[in-house]
C-alpha atoms as a PDB file:
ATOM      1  CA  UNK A   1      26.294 171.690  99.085  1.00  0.00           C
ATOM      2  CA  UNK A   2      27.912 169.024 101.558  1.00  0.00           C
ATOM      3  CA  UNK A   3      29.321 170.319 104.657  1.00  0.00           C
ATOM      4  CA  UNK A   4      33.013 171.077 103.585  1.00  0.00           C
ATOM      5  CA  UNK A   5      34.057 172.301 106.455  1.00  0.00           C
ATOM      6  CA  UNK A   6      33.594 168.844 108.556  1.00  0.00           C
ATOM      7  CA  UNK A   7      36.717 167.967 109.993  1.00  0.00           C
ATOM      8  CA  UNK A   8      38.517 164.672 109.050  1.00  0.00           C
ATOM      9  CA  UNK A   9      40.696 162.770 111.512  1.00  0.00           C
ATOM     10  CA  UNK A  10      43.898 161.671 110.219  1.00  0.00           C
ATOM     11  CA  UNK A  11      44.672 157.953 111.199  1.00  0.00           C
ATOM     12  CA  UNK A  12      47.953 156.876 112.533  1.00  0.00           C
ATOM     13  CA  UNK A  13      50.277 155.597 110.340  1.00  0.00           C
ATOM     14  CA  UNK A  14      52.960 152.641 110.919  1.00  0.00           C
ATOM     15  CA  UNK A  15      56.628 153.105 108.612  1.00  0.00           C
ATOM     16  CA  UNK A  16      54.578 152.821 105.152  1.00  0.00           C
ATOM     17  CA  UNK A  17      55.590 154.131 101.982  1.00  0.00           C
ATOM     18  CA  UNK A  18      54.452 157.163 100.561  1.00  0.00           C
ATOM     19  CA  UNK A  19      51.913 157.380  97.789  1.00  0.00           C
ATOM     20  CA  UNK A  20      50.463 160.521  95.945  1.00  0.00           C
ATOM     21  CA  UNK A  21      47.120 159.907  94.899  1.00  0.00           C
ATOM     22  CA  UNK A  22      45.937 161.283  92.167  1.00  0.00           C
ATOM     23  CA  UNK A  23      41.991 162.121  91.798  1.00  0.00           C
ATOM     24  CA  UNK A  24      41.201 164.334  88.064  1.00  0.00           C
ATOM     25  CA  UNK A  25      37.521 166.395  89.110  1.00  0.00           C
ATOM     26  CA  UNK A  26      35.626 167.898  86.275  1.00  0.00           C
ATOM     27  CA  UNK A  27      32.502 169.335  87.599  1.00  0.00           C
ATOM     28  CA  UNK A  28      31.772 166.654  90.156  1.00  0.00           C
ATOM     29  CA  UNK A  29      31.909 168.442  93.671  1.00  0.00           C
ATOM     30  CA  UNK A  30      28.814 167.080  94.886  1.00  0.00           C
ATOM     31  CA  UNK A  31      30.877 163.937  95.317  1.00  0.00           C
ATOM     32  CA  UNK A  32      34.970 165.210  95.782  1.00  0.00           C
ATOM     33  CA  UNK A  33      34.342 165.337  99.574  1.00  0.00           C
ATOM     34  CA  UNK A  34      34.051 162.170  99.636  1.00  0.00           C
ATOM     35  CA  UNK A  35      36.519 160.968  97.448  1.00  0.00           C
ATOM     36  CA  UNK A  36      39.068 163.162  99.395  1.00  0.00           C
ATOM     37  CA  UNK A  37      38.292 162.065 102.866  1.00  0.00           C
ATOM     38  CA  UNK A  38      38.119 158.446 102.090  1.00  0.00           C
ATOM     39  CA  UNK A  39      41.680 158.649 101.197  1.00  0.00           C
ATOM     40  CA  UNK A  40      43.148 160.871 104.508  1.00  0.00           C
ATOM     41  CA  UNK A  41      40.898 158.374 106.497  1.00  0.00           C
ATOM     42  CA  UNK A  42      43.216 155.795 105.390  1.00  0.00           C
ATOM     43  CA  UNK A  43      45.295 153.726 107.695  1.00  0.00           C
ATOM     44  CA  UNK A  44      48.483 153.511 105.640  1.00  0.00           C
ATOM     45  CA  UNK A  45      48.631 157.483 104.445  1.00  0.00           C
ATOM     46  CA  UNK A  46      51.354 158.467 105.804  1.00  0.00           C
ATOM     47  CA  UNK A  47      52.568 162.042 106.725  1.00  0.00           C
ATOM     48  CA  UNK A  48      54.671 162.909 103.492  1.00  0.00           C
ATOM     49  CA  UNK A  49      51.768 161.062 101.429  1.00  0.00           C
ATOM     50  CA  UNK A  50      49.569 163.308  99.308  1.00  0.00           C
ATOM     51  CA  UNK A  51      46.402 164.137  97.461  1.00  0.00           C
ATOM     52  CA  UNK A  52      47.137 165.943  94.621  1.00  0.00           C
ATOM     53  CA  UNK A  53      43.177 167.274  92.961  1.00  0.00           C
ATOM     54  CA  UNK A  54      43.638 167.827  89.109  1.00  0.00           C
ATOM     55  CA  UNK A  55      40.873 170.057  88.343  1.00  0.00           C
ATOM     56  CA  UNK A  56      40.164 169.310  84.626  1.00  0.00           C
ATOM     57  CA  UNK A  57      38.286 172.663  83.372  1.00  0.00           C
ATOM     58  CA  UNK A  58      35.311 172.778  86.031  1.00  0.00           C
ATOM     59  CA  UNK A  59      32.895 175.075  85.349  1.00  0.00           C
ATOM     60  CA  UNK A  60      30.348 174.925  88.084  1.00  0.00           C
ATOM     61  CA  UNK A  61      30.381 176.916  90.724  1.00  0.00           C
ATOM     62  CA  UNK A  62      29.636 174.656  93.428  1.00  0.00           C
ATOM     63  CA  UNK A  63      32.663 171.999  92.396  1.00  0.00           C
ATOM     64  CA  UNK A  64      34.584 175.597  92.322  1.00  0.00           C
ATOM     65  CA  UNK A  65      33.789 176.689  95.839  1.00  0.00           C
ATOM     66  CA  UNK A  66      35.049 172.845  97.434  1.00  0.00           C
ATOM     67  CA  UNK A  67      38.442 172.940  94.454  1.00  0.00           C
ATOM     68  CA  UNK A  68      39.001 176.456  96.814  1.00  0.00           C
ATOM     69  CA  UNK A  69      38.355 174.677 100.023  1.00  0.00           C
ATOM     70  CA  UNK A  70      40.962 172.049 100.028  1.00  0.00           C
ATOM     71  CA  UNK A  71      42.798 174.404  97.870  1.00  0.00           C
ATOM     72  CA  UNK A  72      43.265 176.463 101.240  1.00  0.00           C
ATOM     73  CA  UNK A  73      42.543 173.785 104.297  1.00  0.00           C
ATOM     74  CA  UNK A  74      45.617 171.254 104.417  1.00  0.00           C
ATOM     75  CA  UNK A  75      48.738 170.533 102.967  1.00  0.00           C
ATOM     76  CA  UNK A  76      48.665 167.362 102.472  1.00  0.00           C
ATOM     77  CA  UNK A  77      45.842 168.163  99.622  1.00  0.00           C
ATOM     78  CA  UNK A  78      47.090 169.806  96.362  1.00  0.00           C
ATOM     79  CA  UNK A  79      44.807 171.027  94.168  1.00  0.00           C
ATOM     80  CA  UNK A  80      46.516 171.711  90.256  1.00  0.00           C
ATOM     81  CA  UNK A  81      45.102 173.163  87.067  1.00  0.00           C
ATOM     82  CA  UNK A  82      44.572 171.345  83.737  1.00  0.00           C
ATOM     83  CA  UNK A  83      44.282 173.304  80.678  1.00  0.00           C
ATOM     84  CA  UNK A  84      43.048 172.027  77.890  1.00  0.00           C
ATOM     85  CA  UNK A  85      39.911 169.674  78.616  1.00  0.00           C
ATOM     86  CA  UNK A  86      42.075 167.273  76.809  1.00  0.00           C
ATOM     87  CA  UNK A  87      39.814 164.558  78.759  1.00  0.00           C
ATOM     88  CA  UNK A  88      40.750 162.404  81.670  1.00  0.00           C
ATOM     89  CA  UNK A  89      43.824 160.307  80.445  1.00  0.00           C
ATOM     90  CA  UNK A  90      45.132 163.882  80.508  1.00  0.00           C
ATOM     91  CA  UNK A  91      44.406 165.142  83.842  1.00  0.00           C
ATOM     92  CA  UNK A  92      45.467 161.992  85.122  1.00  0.00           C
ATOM     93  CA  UNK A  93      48.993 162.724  83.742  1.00  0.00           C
ATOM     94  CA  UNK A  94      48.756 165.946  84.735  1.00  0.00           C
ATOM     95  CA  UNK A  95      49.005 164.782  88.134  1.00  0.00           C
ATOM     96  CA  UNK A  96      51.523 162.503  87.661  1.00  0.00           C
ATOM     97  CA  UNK A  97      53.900 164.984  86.509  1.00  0.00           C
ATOM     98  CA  UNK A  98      53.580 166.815  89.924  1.00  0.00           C
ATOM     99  CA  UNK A  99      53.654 163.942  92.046  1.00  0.00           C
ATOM    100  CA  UNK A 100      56.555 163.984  94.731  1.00  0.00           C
ATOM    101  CA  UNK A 101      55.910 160.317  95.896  1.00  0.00           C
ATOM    102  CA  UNK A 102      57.581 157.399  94.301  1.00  0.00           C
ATOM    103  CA  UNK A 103      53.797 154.994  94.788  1.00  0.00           C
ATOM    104  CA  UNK A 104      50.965 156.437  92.492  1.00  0.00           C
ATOM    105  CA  UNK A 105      47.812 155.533  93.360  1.00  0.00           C
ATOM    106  CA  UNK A 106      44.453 156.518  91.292  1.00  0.00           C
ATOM    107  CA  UNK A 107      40.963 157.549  92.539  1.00  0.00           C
ATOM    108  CA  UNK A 108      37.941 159.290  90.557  1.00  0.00           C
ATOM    109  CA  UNK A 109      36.397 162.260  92.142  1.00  0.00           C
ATOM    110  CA  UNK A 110      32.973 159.989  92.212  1.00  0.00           C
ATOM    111  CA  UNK A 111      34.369 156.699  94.172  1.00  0.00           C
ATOM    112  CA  UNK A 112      35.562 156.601  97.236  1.00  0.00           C
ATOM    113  CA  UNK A 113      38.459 153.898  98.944  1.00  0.00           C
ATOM    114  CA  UNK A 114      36.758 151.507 102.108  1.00  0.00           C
ATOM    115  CA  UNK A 115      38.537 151.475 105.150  1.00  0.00           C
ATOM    116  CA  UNK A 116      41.535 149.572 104.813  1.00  0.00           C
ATOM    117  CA  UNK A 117      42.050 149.712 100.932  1.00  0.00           C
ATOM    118  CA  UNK A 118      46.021 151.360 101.472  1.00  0.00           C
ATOM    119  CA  UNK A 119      46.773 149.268 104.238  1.00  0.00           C
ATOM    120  CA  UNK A 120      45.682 145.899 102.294  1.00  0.00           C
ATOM    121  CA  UNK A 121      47.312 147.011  99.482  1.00  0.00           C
ATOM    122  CA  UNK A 122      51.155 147.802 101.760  1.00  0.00           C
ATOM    123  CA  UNK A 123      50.375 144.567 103.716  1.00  0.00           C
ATOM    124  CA  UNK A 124      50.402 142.496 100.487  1.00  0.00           C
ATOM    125  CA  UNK A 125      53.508 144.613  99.616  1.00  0.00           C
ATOM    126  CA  UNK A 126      55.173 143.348 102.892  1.00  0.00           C
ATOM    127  CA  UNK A 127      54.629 139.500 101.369  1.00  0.00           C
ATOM    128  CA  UNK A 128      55.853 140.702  97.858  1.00  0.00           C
ATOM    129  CA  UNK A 129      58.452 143.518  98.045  1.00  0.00           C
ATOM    130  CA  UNK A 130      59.551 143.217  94.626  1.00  0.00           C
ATOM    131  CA  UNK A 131      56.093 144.239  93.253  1.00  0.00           C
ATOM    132  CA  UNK A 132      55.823 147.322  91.552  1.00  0.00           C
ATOM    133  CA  UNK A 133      52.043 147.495  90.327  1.00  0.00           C
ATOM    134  CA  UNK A 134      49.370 146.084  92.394  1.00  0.00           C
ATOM    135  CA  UNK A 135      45.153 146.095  91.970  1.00  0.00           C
ATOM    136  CA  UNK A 136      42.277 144.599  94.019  1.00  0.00           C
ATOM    137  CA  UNK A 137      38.881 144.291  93.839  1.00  0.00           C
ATOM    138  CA  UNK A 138      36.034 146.539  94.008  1.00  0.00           C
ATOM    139  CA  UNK A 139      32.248 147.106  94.412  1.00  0.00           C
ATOM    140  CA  UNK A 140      29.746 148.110  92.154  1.00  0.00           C
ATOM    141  CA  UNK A 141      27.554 151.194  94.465  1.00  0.00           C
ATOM    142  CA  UNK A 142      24.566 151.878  92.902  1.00  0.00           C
ATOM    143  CA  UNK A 143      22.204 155.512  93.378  1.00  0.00           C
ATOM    144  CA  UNK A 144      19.806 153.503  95.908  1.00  0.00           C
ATOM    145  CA  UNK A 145      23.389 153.079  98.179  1.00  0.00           C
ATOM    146  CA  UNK A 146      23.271 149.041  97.888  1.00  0.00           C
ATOM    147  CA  UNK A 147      26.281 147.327  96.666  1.00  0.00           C
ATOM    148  CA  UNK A 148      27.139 144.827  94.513  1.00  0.00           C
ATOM    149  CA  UNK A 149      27.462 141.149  96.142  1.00  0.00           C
ATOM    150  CA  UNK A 150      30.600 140.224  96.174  1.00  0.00           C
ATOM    151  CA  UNK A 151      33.815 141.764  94.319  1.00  0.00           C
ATOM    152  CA  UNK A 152      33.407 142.539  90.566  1.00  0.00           C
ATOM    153  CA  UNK A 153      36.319 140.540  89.468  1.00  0.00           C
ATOM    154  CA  UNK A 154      35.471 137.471  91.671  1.00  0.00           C
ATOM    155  CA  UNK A 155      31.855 137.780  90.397  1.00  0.00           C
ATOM    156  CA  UNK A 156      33.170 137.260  86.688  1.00  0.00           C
ATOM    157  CA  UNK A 157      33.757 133.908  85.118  1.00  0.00           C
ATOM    158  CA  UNK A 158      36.652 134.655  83.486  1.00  0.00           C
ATOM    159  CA  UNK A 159      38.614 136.773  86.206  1.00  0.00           C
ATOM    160  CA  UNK A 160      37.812 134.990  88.647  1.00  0.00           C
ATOM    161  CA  UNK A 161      38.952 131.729  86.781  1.00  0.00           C
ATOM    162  CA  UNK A 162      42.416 133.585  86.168  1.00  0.00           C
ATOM    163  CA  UNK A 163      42.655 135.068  89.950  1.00  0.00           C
ATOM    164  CA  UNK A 164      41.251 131.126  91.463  1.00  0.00           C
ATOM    165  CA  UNK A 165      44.369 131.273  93.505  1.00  0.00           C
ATOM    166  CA  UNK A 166      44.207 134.689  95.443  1.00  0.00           C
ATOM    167  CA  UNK A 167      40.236 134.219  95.744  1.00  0.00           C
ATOM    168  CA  UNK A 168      40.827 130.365  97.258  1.00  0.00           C
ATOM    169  CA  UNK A 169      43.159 131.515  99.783  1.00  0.00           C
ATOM    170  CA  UNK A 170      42.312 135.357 100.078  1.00  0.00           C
ATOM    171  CA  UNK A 171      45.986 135.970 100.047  1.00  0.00           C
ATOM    172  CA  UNK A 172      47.479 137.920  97.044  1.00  0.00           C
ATOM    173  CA  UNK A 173      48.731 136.787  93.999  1.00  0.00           C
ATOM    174  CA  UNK A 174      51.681 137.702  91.707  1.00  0.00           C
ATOM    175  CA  UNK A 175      51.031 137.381  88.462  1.00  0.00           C
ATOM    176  CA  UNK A 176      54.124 137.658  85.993  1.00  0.00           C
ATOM    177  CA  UNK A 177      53.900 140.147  83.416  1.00  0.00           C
ATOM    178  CA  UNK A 178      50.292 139.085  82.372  1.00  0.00           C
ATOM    179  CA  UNK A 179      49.541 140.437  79.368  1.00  0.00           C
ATOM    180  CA  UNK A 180      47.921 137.486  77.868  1.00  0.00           C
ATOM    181  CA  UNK A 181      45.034 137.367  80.640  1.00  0.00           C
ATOM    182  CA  UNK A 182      44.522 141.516  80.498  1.00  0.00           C
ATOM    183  CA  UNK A 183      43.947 141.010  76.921  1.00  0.00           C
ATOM    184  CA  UNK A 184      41.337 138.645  77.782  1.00  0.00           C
ATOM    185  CA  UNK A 185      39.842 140.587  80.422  1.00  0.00           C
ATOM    186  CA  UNK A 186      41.207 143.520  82.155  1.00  0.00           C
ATOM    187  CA  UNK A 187      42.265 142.319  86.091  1.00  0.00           C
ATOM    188  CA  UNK A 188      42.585 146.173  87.190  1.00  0.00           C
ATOM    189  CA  UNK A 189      40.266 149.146  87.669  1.00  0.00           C
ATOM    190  CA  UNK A 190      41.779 152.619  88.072  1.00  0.00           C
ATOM    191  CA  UNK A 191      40.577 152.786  91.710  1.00  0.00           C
ATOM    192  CA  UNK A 192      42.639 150.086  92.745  1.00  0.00           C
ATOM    193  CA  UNK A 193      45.619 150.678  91.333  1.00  0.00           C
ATOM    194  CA  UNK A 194      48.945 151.770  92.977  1.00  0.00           C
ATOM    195  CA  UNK A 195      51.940 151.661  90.331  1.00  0.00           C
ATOM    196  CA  UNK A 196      55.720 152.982  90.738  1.00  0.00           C
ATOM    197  CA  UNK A 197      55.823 156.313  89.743  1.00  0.00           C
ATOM    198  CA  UNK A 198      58.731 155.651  87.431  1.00  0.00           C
ATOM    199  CA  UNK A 199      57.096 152.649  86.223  1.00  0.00           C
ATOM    200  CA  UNK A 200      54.423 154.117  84.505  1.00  0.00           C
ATOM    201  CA  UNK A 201      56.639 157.354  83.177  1.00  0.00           C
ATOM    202  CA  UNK A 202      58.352 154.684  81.147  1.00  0.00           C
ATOM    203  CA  UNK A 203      55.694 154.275  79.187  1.00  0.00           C
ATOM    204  CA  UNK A 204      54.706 157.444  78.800  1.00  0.00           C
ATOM    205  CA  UNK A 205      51.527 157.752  80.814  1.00  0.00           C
ATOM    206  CA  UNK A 206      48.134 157.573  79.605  1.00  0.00           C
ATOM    207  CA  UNK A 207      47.298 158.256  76.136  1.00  0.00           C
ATOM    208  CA  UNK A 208      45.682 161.191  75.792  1.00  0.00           C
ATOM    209  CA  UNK A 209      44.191 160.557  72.120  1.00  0.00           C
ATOM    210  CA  UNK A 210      41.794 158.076  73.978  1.00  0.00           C
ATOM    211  CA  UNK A 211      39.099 159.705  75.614  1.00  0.00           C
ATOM    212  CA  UNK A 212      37.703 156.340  77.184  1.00  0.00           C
ATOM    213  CA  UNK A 213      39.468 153.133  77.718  1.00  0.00           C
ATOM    214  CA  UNK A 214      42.913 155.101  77.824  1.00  0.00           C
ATOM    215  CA  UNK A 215      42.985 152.792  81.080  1.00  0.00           C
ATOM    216  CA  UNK A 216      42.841 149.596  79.904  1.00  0.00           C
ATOM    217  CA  UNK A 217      45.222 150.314  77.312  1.00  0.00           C
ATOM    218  CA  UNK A 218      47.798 151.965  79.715  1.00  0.00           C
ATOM    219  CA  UNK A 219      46.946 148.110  81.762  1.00  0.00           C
ATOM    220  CA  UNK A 220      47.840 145.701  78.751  1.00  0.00           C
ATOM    221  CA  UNK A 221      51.366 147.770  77.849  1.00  0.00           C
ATOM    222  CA  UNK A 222      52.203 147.797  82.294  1.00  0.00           C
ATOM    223  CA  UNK A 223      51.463 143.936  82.075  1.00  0.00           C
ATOM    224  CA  UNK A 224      54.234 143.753  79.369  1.00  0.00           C
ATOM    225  CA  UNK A 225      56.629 145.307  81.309  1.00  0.00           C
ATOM    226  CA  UNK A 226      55.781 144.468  84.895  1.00  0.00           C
ATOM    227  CA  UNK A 227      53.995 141.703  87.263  1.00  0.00           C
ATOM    228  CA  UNK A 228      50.965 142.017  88.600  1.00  0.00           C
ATOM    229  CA  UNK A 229      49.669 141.970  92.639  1.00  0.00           C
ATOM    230  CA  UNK A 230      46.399 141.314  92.795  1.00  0.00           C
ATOM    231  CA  UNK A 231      45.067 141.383  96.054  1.00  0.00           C
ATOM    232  CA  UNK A 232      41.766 139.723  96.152  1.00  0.00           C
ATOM    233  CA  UNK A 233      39.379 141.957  98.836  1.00  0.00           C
ATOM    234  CA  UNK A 234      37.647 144.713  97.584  1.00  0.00           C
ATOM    235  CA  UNK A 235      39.236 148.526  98.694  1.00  0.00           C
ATOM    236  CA  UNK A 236      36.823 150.781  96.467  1.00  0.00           C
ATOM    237  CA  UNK A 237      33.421 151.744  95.326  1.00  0.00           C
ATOM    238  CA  UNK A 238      32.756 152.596  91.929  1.00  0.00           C
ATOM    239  CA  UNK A 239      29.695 154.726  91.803  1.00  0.00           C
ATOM    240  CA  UNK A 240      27.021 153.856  89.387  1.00  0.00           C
ATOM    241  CA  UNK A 241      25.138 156.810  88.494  1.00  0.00           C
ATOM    242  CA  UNK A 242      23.520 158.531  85.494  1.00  0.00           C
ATOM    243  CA  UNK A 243      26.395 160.685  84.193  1.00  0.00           C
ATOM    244  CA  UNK A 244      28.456 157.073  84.547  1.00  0.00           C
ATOM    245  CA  UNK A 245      26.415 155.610  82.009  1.00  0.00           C
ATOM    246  CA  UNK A 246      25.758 158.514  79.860  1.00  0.00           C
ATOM    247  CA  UNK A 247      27.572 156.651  76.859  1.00  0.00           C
ATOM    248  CA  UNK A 248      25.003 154.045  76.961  1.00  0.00           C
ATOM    249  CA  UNK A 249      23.416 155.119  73.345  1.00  0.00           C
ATOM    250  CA  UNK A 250      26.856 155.310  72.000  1.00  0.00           C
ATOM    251  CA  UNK A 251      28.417 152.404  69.873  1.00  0.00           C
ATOM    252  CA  UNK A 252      29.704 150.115  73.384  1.00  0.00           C
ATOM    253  CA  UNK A 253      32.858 149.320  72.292  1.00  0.00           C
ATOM    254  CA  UNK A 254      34.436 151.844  69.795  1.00  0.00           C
ATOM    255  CA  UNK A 255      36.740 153.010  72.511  1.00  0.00           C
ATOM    256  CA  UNK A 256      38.012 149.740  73.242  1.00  0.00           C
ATOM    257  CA  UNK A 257      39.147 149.086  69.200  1.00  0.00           C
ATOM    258  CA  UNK A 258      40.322 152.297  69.315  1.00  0.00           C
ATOM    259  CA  UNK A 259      42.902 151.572  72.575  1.00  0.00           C
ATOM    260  CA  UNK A 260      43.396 147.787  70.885  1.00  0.00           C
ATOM    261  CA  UNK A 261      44.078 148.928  67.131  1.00  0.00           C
ATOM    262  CA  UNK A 262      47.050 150.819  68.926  1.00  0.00           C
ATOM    263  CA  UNK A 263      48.183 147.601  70.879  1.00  0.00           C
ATOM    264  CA  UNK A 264      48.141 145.540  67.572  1.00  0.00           C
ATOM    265  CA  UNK A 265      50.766 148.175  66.482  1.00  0.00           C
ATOM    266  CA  UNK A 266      52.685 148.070  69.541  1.00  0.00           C
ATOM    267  CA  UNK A 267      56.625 146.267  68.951  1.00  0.00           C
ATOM    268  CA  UNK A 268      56.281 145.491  72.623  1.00  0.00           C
ATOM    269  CA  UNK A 269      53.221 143.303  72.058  1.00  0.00           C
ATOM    270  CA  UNK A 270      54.314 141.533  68.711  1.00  0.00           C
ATOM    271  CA  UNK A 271      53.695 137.897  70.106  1.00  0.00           C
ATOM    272  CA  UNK A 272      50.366 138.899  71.374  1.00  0.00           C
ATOM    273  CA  UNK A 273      49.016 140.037  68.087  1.00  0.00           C
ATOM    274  CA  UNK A 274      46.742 136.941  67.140  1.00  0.00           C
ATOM    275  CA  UNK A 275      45.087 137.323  70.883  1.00  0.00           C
ATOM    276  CA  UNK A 276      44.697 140.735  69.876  1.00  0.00           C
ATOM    277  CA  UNK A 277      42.948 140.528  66.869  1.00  0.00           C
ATOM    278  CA  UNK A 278      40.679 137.602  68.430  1.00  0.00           C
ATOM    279  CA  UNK A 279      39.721 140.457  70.730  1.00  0.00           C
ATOM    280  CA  UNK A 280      38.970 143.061  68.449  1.00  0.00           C
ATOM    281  CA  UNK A 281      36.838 140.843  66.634  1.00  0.00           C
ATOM    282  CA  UNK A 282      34.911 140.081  69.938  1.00  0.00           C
ATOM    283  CA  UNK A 283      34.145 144.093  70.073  1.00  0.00           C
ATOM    284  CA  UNK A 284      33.138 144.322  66.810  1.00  0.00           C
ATOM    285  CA  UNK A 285      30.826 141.671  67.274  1.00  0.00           C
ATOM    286  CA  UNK A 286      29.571 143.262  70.623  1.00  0.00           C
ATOM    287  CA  UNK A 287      28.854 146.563  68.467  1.00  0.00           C
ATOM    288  CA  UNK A 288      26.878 144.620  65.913  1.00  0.00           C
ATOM    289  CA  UNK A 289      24.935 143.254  67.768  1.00  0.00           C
ATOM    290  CA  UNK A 290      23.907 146.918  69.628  1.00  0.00           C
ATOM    291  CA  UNK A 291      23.080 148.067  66.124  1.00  0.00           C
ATOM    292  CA  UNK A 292      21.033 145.268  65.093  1.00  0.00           C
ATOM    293  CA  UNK A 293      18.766 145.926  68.358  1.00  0.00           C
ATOM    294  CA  UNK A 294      18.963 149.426  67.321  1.00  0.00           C
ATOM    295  CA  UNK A 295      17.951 148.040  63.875  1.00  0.00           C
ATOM    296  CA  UNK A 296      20.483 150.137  62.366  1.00  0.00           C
ATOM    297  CA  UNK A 297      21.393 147.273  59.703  1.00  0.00           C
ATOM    298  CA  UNK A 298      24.196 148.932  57.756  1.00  0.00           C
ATOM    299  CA  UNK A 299      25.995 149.769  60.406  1.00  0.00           C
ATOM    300  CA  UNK A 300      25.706 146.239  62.194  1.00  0.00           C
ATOM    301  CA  UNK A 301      26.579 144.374  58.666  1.00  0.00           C
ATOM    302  CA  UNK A 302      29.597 146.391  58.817  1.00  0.00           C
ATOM    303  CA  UNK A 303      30.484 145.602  62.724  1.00  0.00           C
ATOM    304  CA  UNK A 304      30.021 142.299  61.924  1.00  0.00           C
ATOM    305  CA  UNK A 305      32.317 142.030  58.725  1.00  0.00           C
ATOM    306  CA  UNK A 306      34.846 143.870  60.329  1.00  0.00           C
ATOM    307  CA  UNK A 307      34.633 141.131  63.326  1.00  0.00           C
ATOM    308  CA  UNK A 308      34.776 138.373  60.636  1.00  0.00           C
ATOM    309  CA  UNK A 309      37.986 140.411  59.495  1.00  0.00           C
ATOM    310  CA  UNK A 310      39.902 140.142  62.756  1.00  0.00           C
ATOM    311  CA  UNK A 311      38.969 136.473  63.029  1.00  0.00           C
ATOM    312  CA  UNK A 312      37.772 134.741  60.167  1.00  0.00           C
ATOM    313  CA  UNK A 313      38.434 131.380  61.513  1.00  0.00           C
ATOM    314  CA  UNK A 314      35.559 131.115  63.895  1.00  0.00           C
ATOM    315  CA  UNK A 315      32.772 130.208  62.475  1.00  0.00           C
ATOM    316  CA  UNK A 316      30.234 131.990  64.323  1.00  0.00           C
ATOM    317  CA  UNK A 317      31.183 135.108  63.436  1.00  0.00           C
ATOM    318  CA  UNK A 318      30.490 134.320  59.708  1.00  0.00           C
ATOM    319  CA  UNK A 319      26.990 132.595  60.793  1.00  0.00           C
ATOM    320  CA  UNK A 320      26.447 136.355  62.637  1.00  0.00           C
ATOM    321  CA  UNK A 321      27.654 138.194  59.605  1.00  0.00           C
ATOM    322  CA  UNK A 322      25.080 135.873  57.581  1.00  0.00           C
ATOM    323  CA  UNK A 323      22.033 136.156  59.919  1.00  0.00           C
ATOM    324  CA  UNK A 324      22.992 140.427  60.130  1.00  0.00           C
ATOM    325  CA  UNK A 325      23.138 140.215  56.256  1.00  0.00           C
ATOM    326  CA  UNK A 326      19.515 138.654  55.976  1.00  0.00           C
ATOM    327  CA  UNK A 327      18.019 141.605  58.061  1.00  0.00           C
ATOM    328  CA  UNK A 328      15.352 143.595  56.961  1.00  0.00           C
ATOM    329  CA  UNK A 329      16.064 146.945  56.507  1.00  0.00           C
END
């Protein structure tokens, strides 16, 4: 087990707001440490700030003895139960409902913030006072420790195309209410992403129904309701490791039609619904395509016609439905 009991030093803190940040921990000790103390490491966490630990059903005993560690070594750390195992979404809200700051702020027990990721994140604040959600950009770590070159979002064609402003000046940029570019491609990642408290209470926190993607579908309804503050530097590491990509053998995208089937019925994102659909077909066309190299042809003849459903004016979709169609068995 890591050394638990090595002391962090709290940095001092200018007049900055105060943020509870909320990290959900199911059986992954070997790596809360970390989490934890890259947040009270932070310039920017200020002395009525908070950690609040949602311990989702843990089981081992190892992520047990560090939940009872921090449960008993500072204040400033909260560690609260969720019952249930109703899955992450849940946990997440679970916090939420305890937190006594009015900035939320989001971190995985597996990821860590880099030096500098709260205080980028108030300094854009400083430029944009009115904002009430903001996001930044983050790095891939992989098991060997290397990280990925450059930010993920300014790596991708398409977000980077949409963020070409805040990545030519490296200044942030407000986006208004963008739902049309998160339904393109989502522009936030959970461990970037510091929201008004009330903000996101509004609309009713995550939904717990969705065991995966209950992110980007809490992202598409705040970007109807709310701008966007990207800031453009990365201020996290996701951690790519094997129980990260456990789903891997798993349909890719059957959480993300799940999370979009409920935006298409959402009043609040009527005039988006064409956009909508033109995504959902893209993920069913994503999942045929996994079945066909699976050669699992029923199942990818039926991905693809259900793409073709969703958007049966692009052509290509009916030339994949054709070519998935003329499979051998």
């Amino acid at each position: 087990m890591t050394d638990i009991a090595a002391k962090v030093e709290l940095s001092p803190t200018k007049n900055y707001p105060d943020v509870s940040v909320v990290i959900p921990c199911r059986n992954y000790g070997v790596y809360l440490n970390d989490a934890i103390r890259s947040v009270l490491g932070q310039e920017g966490f200020s002395r009525a700030s908070e950690i609040i630990v949602v311990d989702d059903g843990s089981s081992e005993d190892s992520t047990l003895q560090i939940l009872d560690y921090w449960r008993h070594r500072r204040e400033r750390v909260r560690i609260v139960e969720n019952h249930g195992l109703n899955g992450i979404g849940a946990a997440r809200n679970r916090g939420v409902s305890v937190a006594g700051c009015s900035w939320l702020a989001f971190l995985d027990a597996d990821d860590v913030w880099l030096p500098g990721a709260l205080e980028e994140r108030w300094m854009a604040l400083d430029r944009f006072p009115q904002a009430e959600w903001i996001a930044a950009d983050f790095h891939l770590w992989h098991e060997d420790g290397s990280l990925s070159k450059g930010g993920y979002f300014a790596n991708g064609d398409l977000s980077r195309e949409i963020l070409r402003e805040a990545y030519r000046s490296g200044q942030p940029q407000l986006m208004p209410k963008p739902v049309a570019h998160f339904v393109m491609t989502s522009l936030a990642w959970t461990g970037t992403v510091m929201v008004k408290k009330y903000l996101l209470e509004s609309l009713g926190g995550f939904d717990c129904t969705l065991q995966r993607a209950q992110d980007l579908h809490m992202w598409v309804r705040l970007a109807a309701v709310s701008d966007l503050l990207f800031v453009p530097k990365p201020t996290a590491l996701y951690r790519q490791h094997q129980a990260s990509v456990s789903h891997r053998h798993e349909e890719p995208e059957s959480w993300s039609i799940l999370a979009y089937s409920k935006l298409l019925s959402d009043p609040k994102l009527t005039g988006f619904r064409p956009a909508i659909r033109k995504k959902m077909a893209y993920f069913h066309a994503q999942n045929a395509y996994f079945h066909r190299q699976c050669s699992q042809k029923s199942k990818a003849v039926m991905a693809a016609a259900a793409a073709v459903r969703y958007d049966p004016l692009r052509l290509q979709l009916w030339k994949n439905l054709l070519a998935t169609c003329m499979l051998r068995p």
